[in-house]
N, C-alpha and C. Protein backbone atom coordinates (compact mmCIF):
# COMPACT_ATOMS: atom_id res chain seq x y z
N UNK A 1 -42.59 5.83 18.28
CA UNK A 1 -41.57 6.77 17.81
C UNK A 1 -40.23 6.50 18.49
N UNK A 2 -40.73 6.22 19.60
CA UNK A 2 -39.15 5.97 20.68
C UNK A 2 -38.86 4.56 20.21
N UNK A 3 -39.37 4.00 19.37
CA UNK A 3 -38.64 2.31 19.26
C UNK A 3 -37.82 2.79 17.46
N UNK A 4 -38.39 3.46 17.28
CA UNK A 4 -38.26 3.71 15.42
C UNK A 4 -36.74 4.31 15.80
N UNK A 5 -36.31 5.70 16.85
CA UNK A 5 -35.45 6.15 16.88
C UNK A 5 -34.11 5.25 16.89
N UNK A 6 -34.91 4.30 18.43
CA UNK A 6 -33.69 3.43 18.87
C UNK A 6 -33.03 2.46 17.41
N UNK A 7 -33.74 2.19 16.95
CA UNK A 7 -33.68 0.89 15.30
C UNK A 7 -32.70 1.88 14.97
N UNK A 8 -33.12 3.21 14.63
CA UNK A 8 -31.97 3.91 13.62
C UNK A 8 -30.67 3.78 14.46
N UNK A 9 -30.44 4.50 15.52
CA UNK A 9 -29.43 4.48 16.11
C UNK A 9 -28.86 3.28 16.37
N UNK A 10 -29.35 2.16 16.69
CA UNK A 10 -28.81 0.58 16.41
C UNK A 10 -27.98 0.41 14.88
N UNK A 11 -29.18 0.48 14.07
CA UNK A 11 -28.50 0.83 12.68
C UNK A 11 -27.34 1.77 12.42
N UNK A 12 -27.14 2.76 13.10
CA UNK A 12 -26.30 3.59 13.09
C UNK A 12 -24.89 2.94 13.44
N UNK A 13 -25.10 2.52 14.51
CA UNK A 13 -23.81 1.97 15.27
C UNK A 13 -23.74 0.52 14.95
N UNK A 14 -24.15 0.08 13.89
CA UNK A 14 -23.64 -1.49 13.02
C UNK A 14 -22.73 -1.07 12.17
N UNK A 15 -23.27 0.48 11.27
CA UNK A 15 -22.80 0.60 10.51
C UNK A 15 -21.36 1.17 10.91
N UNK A 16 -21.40 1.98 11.75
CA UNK A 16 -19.84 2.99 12.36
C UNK A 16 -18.80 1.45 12.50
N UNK A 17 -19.59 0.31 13.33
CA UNK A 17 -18.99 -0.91 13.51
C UNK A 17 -17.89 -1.36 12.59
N UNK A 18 -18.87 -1.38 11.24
CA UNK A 18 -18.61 -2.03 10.43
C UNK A 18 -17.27 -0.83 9.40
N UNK A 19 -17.77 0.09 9.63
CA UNK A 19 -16.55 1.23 9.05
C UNK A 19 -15.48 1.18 9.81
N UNK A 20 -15.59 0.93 11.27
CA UNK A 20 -14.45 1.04 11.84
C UNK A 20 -13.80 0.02 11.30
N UNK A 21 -14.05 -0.95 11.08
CA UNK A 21 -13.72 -2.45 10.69
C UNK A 21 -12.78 -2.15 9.33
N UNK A 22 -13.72 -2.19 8.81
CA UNK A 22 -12.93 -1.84 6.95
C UNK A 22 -11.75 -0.86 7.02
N UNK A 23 -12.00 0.55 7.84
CA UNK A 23 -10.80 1.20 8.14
C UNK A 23 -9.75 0.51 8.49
N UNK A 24 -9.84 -0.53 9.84
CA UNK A 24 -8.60 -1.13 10.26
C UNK A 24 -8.08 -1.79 9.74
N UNK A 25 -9.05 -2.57 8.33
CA UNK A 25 -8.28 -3.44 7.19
C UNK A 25 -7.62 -2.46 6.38
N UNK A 26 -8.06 -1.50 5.93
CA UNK A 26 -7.65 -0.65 5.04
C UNK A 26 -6.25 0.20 5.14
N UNK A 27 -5.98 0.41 6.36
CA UNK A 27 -5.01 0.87 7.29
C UNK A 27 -4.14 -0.19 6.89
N UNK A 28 -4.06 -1.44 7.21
CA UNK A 28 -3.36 -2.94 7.15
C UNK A 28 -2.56 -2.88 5.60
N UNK A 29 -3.31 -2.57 5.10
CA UNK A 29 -3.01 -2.79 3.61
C UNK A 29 -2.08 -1.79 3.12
N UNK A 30 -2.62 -0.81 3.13
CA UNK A 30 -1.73 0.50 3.14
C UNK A 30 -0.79 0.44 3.80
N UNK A 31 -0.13 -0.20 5.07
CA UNK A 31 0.82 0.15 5.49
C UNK A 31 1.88 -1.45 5.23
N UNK A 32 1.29 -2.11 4.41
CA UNK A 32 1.80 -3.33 3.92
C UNK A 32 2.34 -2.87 2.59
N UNK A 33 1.56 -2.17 1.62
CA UNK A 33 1.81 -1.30 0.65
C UNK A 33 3.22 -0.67 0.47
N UNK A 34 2.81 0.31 1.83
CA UNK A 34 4.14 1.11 1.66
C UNK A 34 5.48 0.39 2.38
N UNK A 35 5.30 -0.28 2.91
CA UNK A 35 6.22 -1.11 3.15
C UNK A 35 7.05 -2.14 2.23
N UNK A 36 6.22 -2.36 0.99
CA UNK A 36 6.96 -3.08 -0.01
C UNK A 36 7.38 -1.69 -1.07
N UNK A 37 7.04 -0.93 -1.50
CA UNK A 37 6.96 0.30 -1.80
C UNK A 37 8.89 1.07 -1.09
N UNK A 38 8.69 0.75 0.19
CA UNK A 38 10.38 1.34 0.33
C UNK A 38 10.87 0.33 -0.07
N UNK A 39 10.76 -1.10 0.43
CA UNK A 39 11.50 -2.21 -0.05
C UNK A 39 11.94 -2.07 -1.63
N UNK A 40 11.28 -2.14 -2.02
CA UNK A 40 11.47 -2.17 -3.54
C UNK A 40 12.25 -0.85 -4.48
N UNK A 41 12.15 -0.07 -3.51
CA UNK A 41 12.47 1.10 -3.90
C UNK A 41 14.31 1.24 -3.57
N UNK A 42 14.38 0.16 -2.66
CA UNK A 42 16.00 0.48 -1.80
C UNK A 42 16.98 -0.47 -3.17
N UNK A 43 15.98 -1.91 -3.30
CA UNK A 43 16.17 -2.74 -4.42
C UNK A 43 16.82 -2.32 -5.35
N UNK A 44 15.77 -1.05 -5.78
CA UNK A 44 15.89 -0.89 -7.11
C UNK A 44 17.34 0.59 -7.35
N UNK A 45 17.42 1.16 -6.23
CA UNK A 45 18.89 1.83 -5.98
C UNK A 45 20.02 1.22 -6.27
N UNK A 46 19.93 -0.48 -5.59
CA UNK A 46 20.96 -0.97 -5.42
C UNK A 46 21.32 -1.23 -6.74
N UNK A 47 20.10 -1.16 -7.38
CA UNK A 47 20.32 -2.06 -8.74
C UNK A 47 20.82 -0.94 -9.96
N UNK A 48 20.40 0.10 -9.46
CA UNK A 48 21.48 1.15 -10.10
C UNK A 48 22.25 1.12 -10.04
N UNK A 49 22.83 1.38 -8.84
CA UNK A 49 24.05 1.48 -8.53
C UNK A 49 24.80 -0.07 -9.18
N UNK A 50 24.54 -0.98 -9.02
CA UNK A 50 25.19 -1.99 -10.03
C UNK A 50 25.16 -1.80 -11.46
N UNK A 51 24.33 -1.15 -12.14
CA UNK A 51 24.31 -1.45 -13.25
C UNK A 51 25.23 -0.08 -13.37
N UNK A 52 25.61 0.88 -12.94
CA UNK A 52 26.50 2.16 -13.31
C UNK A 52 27.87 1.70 -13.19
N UNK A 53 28.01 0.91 -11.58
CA UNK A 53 29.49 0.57 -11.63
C UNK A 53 29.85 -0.47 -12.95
N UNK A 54 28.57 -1.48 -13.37
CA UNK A 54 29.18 -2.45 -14.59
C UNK A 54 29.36 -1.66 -15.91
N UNK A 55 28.54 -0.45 -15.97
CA UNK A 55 28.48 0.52 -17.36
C UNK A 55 29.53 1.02 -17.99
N UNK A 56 30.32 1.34 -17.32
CA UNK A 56 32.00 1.64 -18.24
C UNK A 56 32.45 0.45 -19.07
N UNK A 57 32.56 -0.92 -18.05
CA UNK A 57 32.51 -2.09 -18.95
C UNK A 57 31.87 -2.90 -19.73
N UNK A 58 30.84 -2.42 -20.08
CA UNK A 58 29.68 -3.09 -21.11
C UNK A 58 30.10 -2.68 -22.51
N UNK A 59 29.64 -3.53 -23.47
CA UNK A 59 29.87 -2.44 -24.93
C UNK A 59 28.78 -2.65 -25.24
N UNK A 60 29.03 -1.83 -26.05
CA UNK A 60 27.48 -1.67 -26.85
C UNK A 60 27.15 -2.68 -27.86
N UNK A 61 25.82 -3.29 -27.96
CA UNK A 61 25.75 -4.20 -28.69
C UNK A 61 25.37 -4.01 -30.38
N UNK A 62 25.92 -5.12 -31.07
CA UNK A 62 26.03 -4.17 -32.70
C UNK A 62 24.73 -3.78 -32.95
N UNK A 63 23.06 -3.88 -32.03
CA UNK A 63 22.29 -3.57 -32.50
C UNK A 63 22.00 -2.03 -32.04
N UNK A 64 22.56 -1.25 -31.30
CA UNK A 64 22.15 -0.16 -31.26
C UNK A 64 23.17 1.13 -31.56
């Protein structure tokens, strides 16, 4: 009985191992994520902001 316990609890703590593991990848990713996520996001301001200052001078094209 005392060897059956220890197996589980071995088993136990492969598995926490192995969660801790995937967490710290998972963490990685996510914060790689949001990191392109502001990037892209500052991008895409700028790119407003260009396309508003060019917008007074654009015309409209005869298709719309």
């Amino acid at each position: 009985m005392l060897e059956e316990l220890q197996e589980r609890v071995t088993e136990l703590e492969i598995r926490f191992s192995h969660q801790t593991q995937l967490l710290d990848e998972l963490n990685e990713v996510l914060t790689d994520c949001n990191q392109r996520i502001d990037r892209l996001s500052k991008e895409n301001q700028r790119l407003r902001e260009t396309v508003s200052t060019l917008a007074p001078s654009l015309e409209e094209s005869p298709d719309e």
